[in-house]
N, C-alpha and C. Protein backbone atom coordinates (compact mmCIF):
# COMPACT_ATOMS: atom_id res chain seq x y z
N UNK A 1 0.84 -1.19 0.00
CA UNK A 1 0.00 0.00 0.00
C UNK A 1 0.88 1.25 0.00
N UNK A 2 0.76 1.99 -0.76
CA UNK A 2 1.53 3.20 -1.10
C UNK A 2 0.69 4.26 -0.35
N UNK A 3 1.66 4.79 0.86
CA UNK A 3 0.87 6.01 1.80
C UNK A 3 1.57 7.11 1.46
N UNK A 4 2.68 7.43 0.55
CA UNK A 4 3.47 8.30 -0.14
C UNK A 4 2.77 9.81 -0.28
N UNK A 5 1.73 9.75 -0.84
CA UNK A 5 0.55 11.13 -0.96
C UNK A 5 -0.48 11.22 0.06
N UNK A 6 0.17 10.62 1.27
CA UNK A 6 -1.27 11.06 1.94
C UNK A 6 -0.98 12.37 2.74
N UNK A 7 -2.11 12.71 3.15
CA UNK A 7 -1.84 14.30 3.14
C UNK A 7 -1.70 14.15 4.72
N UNK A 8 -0.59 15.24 5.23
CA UNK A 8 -0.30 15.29 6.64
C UNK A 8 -0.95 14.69 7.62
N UNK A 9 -2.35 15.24 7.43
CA UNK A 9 -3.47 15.36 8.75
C UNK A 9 -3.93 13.69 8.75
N UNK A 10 -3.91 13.02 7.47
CA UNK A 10 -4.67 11.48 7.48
C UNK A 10 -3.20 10.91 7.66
N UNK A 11 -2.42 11.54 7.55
CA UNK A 11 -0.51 10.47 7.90
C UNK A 11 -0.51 10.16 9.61
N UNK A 12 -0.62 11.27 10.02
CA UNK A 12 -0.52 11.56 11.40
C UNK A 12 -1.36 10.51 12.22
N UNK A 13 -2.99 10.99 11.67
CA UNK A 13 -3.75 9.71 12.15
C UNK A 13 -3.59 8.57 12.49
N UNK A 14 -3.44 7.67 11.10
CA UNK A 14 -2.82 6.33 11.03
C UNK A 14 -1.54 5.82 11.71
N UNK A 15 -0.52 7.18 12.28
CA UNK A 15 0.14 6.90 13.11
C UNK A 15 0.41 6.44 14.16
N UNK A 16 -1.02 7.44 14.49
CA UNK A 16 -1.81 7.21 15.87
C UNK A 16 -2.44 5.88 16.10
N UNK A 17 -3.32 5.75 15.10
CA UNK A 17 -3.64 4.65 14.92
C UNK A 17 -3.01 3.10 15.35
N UNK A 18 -1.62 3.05 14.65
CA UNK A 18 -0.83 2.08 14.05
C UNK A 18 -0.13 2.02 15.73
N UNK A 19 -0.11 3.32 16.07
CA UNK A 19 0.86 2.98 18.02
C UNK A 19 0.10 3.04 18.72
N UNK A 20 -1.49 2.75 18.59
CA UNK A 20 -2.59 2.42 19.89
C UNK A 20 -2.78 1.44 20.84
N UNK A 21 -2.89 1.03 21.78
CA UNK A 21 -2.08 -0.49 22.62
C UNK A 21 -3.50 -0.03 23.52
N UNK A 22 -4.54 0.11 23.53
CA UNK A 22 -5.33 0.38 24.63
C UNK A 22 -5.89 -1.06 24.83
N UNK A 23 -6.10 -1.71 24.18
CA UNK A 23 -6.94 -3.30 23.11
C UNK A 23 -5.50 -4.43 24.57
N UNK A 24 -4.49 -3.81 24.14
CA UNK A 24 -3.06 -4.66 24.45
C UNK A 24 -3.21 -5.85 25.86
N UNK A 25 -4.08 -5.43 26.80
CA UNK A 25 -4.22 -6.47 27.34
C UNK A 25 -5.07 -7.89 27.42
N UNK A 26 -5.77 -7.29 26.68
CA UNK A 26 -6.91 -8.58 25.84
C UNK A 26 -6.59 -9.17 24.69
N UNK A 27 -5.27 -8.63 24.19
CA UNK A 27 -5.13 -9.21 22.62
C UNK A 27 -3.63 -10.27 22.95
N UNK A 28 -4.15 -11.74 22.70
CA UNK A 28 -3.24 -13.16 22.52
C UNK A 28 -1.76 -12.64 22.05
N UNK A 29 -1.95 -11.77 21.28
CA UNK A 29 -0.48 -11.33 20.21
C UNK A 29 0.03 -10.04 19.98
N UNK A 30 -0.95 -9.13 20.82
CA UNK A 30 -0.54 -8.00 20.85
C UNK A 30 -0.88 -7.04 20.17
N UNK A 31 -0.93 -5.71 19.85
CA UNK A 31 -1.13 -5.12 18.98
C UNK A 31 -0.91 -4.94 17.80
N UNK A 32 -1.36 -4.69 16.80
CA UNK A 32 -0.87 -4.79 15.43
C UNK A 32 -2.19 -3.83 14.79
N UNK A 33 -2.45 -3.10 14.68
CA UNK A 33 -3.80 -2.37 13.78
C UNK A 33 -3.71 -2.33 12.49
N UNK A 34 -4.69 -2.55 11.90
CA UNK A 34 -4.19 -3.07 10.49
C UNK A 34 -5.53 -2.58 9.51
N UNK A 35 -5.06 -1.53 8.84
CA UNK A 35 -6.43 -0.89 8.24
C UNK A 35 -5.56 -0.23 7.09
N UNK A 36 -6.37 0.22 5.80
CA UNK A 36 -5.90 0.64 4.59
C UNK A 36 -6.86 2.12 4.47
N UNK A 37 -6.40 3.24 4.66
CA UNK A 37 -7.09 4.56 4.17
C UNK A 37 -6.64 5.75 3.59
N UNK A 38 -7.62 6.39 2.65
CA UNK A 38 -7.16 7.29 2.11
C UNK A 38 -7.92 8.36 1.83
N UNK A 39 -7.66 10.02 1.59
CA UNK A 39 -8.98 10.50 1.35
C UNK A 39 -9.79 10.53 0.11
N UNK A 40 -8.75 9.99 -0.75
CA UNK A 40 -9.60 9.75 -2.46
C UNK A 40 -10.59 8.62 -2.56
N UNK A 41 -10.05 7.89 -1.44
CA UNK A 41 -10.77 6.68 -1.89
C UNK A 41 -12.54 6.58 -1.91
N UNK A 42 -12.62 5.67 -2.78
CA UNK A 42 -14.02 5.96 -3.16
C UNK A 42 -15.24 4.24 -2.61
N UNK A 43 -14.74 3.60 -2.33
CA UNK A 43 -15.34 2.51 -1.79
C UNK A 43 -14.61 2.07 -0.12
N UNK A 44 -15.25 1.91 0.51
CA UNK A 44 -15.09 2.10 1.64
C UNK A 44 -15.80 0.20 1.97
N UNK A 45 -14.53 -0.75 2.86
CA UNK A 45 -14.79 -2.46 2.65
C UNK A 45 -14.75 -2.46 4.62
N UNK A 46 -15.96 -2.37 5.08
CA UNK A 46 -16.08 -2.60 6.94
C UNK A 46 -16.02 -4.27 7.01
N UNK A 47 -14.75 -4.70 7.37
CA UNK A 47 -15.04 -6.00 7.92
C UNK A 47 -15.51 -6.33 9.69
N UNK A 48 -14.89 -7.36 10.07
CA UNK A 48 -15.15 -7.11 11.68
C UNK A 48 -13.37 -7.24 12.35
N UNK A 49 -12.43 -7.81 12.19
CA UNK A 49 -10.98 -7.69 12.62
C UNK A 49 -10.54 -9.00 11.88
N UNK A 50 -8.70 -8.27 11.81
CA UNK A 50 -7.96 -9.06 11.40
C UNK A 50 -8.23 -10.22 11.49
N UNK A 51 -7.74 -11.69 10.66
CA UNK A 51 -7.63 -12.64 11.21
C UNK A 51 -6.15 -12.99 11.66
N UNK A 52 -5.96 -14.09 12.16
CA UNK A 52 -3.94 -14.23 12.54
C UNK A 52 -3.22 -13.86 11.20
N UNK A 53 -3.80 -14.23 10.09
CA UNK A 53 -3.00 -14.46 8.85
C UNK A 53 -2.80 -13.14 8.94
N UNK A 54 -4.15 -12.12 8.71
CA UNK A 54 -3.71 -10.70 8.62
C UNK A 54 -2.73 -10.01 9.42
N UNK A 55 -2.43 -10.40 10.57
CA UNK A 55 -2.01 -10.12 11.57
C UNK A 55 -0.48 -10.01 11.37
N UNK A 56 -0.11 -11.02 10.80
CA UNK A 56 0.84 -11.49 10.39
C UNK A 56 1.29 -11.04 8.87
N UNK A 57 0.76 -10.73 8.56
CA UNK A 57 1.22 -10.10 7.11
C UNK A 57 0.96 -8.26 7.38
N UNK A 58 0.08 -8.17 8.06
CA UNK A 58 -0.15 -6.77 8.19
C UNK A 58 -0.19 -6.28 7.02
N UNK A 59 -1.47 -7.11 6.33
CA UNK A 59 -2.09 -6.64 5.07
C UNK A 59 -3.68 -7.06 5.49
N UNK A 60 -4.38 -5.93 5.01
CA UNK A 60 -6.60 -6.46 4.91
C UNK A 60 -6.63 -7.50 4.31
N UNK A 61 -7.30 -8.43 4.62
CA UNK A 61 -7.77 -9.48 3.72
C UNK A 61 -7.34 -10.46 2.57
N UNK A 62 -5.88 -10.50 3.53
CA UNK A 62 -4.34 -10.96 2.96
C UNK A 62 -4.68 -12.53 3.83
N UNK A 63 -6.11 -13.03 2.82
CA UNK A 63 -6.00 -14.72 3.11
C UNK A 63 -7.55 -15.09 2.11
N UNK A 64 -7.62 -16.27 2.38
CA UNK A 64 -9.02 -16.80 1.43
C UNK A 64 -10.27 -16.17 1.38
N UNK A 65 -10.26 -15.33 2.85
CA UNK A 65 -11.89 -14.38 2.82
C UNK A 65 -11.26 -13.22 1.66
N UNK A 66 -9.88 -12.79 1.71
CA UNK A 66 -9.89 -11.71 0.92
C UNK A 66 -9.95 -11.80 -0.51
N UNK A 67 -9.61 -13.47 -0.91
CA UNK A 67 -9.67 -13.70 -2.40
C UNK A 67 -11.28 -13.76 -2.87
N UNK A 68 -11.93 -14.06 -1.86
CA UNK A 68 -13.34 -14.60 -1.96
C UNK A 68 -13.88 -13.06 -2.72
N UNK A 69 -13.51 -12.23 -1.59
CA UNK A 69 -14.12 -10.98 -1.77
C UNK A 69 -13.89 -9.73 -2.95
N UNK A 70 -12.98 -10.14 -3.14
CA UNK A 70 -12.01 -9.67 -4.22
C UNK A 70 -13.09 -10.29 -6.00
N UNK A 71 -13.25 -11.43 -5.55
CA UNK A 71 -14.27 -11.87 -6.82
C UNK A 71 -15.75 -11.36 -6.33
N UNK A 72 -16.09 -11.33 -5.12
CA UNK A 72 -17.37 -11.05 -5.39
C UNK A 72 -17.21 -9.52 -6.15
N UNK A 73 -16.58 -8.36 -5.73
CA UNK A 73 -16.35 -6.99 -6.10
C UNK A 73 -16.05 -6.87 -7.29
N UNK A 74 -15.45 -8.28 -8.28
CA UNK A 74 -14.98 -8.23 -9.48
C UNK A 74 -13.69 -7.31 -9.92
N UNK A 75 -13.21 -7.15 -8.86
CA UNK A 75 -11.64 -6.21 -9.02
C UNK A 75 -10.45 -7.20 -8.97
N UNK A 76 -8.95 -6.73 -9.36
CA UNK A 76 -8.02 -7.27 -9.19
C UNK A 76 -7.43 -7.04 -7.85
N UNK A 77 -6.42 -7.67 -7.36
CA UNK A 77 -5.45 -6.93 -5.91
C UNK A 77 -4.97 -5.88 -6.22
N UNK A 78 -4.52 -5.38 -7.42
CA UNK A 78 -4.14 -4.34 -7.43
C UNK A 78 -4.94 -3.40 -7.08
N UNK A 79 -6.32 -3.38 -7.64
CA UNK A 79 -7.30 -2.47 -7.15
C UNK A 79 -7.05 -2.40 -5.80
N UNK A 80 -7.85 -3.67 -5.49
CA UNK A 80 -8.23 -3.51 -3.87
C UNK A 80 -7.37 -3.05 -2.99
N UNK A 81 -6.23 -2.92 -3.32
CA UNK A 81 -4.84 -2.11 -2.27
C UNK A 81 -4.37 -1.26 -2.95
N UNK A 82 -4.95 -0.58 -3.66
CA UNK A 82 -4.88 0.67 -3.93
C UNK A 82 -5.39 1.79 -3.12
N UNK A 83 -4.95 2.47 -2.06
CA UNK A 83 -5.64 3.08 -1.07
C UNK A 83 -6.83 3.97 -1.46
N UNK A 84 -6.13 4.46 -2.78
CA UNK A 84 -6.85 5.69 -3.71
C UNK A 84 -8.34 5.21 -4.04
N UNK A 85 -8.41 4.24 -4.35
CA UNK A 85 -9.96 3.93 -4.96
C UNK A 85 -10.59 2.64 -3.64
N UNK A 86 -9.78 1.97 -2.73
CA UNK A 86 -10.47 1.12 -1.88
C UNK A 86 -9.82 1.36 -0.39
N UNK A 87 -10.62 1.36 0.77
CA UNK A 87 -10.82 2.01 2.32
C UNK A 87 -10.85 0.81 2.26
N UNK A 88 -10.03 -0.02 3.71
CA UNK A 88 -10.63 -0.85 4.52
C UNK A 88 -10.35 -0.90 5.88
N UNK A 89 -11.41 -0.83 6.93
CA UNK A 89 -11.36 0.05 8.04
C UNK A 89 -12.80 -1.19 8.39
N UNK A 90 -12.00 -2.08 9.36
CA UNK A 90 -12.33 -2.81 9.95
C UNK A 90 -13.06 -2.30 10.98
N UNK A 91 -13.92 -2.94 11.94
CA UNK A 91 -14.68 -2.59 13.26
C UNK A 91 -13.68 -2.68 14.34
N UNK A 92 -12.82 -3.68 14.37
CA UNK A 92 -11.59 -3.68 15.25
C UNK A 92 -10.36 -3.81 14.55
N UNK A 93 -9.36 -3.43 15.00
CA UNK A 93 -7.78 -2.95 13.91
C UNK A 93 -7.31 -3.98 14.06
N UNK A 94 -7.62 -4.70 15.42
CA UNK A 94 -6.07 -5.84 15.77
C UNK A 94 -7.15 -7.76 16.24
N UNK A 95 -6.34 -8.55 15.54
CA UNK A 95 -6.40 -9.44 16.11
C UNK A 95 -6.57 -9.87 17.14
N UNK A 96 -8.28 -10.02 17.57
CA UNK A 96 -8.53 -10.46 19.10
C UNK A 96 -8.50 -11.62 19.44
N UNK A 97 -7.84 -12.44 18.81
CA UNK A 97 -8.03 -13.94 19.63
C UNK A 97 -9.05 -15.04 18.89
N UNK A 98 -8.34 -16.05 18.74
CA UNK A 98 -9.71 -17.00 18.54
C UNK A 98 -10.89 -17.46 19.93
N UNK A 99 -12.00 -18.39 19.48
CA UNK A 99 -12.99 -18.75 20.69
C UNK A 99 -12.82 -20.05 19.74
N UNK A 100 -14.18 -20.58 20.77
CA UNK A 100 -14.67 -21.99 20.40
C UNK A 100 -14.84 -22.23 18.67
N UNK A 101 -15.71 -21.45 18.21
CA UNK A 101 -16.06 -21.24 17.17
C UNK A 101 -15.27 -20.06 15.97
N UNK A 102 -14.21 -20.12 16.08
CA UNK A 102 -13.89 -19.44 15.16
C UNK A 102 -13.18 -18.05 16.51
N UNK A 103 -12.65 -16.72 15.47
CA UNK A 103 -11.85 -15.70 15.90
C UNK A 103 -12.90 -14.77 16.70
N UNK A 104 -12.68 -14.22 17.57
CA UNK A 104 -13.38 -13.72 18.87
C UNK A 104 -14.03 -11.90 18.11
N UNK A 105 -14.82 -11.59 18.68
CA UNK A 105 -15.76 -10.00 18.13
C UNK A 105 -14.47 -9.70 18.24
N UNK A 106 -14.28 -8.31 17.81
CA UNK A 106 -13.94 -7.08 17.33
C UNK A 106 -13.32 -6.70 18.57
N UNK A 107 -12.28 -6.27 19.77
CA UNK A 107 -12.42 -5.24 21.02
C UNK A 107 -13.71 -4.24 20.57
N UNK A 108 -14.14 -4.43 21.90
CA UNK A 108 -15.85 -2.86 21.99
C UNK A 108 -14.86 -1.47 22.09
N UNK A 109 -13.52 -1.72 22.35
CA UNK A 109 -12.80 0.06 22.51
C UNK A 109 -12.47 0.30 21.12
N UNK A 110 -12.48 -0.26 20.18
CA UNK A 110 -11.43 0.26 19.15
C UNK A 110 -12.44 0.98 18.62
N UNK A 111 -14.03 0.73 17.92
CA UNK A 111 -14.74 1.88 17.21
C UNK A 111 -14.93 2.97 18.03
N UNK A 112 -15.92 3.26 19.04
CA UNK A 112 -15.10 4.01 20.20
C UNK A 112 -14.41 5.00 19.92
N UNK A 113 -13.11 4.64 19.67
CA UNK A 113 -12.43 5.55 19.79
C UNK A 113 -11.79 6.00 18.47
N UNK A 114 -11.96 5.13 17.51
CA UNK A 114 -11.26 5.85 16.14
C UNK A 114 -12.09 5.90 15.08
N UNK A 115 -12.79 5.39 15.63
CA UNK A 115 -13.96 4.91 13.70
C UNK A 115 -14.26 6.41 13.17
N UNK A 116 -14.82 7.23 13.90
CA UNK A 116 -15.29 8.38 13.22
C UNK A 116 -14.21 8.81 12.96
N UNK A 117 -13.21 9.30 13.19
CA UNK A 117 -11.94 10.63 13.24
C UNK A 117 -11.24 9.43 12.03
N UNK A 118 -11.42 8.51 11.59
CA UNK A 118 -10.75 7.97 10.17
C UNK A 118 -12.05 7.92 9.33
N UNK A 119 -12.98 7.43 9.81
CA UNK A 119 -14.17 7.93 8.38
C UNK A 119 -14.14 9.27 7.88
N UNK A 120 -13.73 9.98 8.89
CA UNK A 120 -14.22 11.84 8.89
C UNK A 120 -13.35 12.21 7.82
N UNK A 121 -11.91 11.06 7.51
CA UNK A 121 -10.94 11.70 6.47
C UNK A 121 -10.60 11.17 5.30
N UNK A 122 -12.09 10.16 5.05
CA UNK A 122 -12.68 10.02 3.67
C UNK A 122 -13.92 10.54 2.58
N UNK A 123 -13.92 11.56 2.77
CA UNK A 123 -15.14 12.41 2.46
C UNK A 123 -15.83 12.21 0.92
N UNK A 124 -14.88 11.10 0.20
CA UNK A 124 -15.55 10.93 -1.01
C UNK A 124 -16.18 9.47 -1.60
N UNK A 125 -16.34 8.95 0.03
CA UNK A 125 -16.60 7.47 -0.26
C UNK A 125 -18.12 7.20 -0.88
N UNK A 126 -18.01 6.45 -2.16
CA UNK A 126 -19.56 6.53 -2.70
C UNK A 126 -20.50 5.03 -2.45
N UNK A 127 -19.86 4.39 -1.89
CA UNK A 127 -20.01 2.94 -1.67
C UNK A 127 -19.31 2.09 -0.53
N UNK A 128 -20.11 1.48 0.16
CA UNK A 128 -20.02 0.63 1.66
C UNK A 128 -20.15 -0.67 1.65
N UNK A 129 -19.06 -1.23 1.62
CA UNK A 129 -20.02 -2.77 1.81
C UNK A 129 -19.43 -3.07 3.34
N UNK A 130 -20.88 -3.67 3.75
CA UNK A 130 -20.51 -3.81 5.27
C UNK A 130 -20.96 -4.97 5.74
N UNK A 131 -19.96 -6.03 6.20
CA UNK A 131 -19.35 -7.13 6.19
C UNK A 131 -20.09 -7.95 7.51
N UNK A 132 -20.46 -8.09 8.14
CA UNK A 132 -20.89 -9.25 8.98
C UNK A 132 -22.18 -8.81 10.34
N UNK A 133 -21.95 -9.15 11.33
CA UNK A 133 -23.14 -8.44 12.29
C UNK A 133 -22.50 -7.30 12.96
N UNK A 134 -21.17 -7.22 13.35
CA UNK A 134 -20.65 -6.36 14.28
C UNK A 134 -20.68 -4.79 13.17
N UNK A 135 -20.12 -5.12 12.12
CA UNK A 135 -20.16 -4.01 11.21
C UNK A 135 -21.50 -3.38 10.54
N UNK A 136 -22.32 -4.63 10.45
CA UNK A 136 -23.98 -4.03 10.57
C UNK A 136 -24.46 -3.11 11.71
N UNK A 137 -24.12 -3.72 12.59
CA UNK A 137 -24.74 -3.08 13.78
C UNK A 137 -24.03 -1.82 13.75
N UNK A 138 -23.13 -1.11 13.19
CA UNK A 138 -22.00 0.25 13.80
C UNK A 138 -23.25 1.00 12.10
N UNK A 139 -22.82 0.36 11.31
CA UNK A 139 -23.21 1.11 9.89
C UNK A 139 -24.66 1.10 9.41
N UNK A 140 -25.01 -0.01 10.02
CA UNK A 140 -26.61 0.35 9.54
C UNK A 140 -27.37 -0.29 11.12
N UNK A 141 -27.58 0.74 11.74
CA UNK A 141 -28.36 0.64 13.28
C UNK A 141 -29.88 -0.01 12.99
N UNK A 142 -30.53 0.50 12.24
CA UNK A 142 -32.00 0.33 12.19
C UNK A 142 -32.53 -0.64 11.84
N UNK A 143 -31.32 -1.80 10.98
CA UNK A 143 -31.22 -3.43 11.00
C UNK A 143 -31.19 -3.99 12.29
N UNK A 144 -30.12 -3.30 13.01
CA UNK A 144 -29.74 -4.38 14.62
C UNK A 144 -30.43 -5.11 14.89
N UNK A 145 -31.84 -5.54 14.48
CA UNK A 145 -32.57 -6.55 15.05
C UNK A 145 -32.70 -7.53 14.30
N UNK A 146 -32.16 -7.42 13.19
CA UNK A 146 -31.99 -8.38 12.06
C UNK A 146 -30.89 -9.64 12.16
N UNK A 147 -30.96 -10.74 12.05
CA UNK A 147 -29.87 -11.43 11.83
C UNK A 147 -28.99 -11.18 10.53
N UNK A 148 -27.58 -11.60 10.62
CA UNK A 148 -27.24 -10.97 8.80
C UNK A 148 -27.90 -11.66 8.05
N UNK A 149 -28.46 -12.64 7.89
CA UNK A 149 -28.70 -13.19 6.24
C UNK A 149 -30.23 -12.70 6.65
N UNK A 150 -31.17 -11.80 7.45
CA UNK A 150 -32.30 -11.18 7.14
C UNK A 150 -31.95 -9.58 6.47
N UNK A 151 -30.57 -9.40 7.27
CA UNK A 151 -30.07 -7.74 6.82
C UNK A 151 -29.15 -7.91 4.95
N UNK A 152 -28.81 -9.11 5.04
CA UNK A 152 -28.63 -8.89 3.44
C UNK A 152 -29.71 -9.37 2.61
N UNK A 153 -30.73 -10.31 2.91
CA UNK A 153 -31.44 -10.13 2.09
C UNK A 153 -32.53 -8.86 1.79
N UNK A 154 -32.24 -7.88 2.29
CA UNK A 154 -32.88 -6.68 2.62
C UNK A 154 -31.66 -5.22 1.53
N UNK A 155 -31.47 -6.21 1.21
CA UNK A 155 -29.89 -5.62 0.46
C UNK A 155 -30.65 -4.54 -0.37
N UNK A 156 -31.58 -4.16 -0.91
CA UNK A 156 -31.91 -2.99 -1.82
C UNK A 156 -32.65 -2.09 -1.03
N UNK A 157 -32.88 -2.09 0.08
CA UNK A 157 -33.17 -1.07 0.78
C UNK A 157 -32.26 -0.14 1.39
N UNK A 158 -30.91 -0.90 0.89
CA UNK A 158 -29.87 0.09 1.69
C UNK A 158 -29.06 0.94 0.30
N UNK A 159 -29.66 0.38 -0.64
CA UNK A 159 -29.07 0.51 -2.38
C UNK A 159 -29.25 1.83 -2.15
N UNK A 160 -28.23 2.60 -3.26
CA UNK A 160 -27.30 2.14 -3.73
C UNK A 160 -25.75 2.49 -3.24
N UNK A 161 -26.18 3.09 -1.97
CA UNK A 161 -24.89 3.62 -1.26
C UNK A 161 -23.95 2.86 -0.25
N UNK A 162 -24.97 1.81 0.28
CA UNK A 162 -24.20 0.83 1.46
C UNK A 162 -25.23 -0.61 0.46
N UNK A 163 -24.00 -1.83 0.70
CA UNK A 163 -24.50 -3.32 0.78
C UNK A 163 -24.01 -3.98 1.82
N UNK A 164 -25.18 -4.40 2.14
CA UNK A 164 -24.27 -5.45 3.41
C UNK A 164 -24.14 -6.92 2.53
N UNK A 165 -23.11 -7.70 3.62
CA UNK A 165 -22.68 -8.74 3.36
C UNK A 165 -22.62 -9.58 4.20
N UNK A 166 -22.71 -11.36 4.02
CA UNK A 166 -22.31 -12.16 4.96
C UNK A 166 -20.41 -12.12 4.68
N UNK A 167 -19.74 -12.58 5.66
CA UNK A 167 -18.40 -12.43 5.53
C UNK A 167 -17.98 -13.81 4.61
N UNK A 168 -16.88 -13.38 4.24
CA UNK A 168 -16.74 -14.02 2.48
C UNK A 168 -15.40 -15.18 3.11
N UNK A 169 -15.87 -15.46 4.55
CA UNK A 169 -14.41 -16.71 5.12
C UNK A 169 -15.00 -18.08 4.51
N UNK A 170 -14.06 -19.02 4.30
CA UNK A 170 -14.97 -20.37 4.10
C UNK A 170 -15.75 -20.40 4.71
N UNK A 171 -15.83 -20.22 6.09
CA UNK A 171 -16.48 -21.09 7.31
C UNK A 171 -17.95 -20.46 6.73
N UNK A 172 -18.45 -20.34 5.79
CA UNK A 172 -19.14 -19.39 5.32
C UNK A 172 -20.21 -20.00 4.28
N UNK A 173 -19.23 -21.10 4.01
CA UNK A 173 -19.89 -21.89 2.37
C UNK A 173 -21.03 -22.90 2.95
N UNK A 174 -21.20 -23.02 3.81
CA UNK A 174 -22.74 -23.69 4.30
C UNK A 174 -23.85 -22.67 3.68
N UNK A 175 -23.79 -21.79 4.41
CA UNK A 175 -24.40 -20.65 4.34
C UNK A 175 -24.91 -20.05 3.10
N UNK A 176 -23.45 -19.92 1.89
CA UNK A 176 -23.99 -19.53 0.37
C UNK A 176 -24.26 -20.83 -0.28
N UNK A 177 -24.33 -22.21 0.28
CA UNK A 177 -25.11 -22.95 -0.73
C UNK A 177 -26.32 -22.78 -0.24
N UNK A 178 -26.60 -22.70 1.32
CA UNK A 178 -28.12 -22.55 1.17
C UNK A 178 -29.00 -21.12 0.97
N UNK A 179 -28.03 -20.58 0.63
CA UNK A 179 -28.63 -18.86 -0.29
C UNK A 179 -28.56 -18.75 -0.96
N UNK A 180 -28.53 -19.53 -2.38
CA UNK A 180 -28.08 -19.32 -3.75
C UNK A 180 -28.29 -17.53 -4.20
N UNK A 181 -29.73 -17.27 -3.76
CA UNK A 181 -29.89 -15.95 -4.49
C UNK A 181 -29.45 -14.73 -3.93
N UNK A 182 -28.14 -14.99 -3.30
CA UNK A 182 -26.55 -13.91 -2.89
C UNK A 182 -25.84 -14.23 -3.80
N UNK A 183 -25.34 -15.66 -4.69
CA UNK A 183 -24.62 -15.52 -6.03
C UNK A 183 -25.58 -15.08 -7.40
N UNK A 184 -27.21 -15.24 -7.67
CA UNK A 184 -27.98 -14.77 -8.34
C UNK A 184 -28.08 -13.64 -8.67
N UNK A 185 -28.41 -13.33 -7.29
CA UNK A 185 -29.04 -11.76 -7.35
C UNK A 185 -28.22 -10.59 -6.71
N UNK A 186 -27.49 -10.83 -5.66
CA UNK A 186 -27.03 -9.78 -5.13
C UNK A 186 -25.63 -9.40 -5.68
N UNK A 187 -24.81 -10.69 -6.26
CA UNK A 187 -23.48 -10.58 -6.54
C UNK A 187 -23.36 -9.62 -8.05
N UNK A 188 -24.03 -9.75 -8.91
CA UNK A 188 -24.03 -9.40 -9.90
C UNK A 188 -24.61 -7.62 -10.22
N UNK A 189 -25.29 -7.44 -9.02
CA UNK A 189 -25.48 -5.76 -8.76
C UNK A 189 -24.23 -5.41 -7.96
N UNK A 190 -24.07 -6.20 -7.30
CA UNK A 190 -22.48 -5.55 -6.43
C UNK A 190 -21.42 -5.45 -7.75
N UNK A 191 -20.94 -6.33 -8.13
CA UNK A 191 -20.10 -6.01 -9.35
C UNK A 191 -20.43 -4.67 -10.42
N UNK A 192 -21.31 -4.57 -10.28
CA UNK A 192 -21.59 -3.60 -11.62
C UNK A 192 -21.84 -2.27 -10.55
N UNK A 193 -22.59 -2.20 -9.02
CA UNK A 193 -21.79 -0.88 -8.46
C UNK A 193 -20.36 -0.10 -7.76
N UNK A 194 -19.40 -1.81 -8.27
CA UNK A 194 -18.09 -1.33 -7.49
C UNK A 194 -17.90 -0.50 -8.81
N UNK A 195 -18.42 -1.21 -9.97
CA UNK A 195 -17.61 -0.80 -11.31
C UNK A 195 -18.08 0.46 -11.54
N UNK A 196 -19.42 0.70 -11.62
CA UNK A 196 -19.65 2.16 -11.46
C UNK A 196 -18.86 3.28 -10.70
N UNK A 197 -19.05 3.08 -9.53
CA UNK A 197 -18.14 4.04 -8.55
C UNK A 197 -16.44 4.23 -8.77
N UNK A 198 -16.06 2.84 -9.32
CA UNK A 198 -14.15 3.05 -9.84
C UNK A 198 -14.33 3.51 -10.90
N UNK A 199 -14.94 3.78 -11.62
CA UNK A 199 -15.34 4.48 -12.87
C UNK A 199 -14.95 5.48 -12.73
N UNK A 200 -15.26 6.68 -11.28
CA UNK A 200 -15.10 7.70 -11.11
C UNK A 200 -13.59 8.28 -10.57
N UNK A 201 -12.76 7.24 -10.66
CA UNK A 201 -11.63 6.78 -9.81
C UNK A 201 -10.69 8.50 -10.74
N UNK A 202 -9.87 8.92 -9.93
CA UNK A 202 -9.15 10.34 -10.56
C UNK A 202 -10.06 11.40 -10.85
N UNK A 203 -11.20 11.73 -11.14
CA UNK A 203 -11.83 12.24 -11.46
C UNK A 203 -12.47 13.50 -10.30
């Protein structure tokens, strides 16, 4: 990710960001915040936190959910880590730990305390896709009572500025065989509004 042009005030941030340790006693491995932003960018990707892999590469979606996702959006990697045209600004920055079932919520301090003051320094984002329940619940409140696969199938009520999503990890593929009409119907409008909005990419 090339942070070369970012302008003082969003450098500084991410600085801040990147040396935050408040999370540090609840996190297995420590701190690591791991988010991609810029103020050009024009699609804006809310997951819920790193997984170890990310953690460890200290890259977004630098493992199989990110290839997954990468095809649903119909972009290359180059796109997607391109800061300029793609945001990704997780609900939590750092790797919280696995549970029984898979990698543990988000820390409750990290939106809190940074989510707005890094959204605030993307002002041209034309498109949201927002990734699982924790990131539903921060981005679209008036779902919260929804389970996700009631809040994405509800997916054109939030058109054409935010889509939600189930999260694109394997542990996942139960789930899209028994939803076919998320590869039918929803995948094929998502592709054609990432493409719209990078359309506008420099401009």
């Amino acid at each position: 990710m090339d942070e070369a042009d970012l302008p003082i005030a969003t450098l500084r941030l991410l600085q801040q960001v990147r040396s935050c340790d408040i999370c540090s006693p609840f996190l297995p491995l420590g701190a690591r915040p791991v988010l991609q932003v810029h103020p050009a960018a024009r699609i804006l990707v809310v997951g819920q936190a790193p997984g170890i892999k990310v953690h460890n590469s200290g890259i977004p979606f630098d493992d199989a959910s990110g290839e997954r996702l990468r095809e649903w959006m119909g972009i290359t990697r180059a796109v997607f880590y391109d800061p300029r045209q793609v945001a990704i600004v997780p609900m939590g920055f750092c790797y919280p730990g696995t549970g029984k079932s898979g990698d543990l919520p988000p820390r409750t301090e990290c939106a809190p305390h940074w989510r707005r003051q890094v959204l605030a320094h993307m002002p041209k984002i034309a498109l949201t896709l927002v990734i699982g329940q924790y990131a539903q619940a921060w981005h679209l409140p008036k779902s919260n009572d929804s389970s996700v696969t009631r809040t994405v199938e509800r997916w054109e009520e939030f058109s054409p500025y935010v889509v939600p999503l189930p999260h694109p990890s394997p542990r996942n593929n139960i789930w899209l065989k028994r939803n076919p009409w998320f590869a039918e119907t929803l995948l094929p409008e998502l592709k054609q509004s990432v493409a719209r909005v990078l359309a506008t990419f420099g401009r």
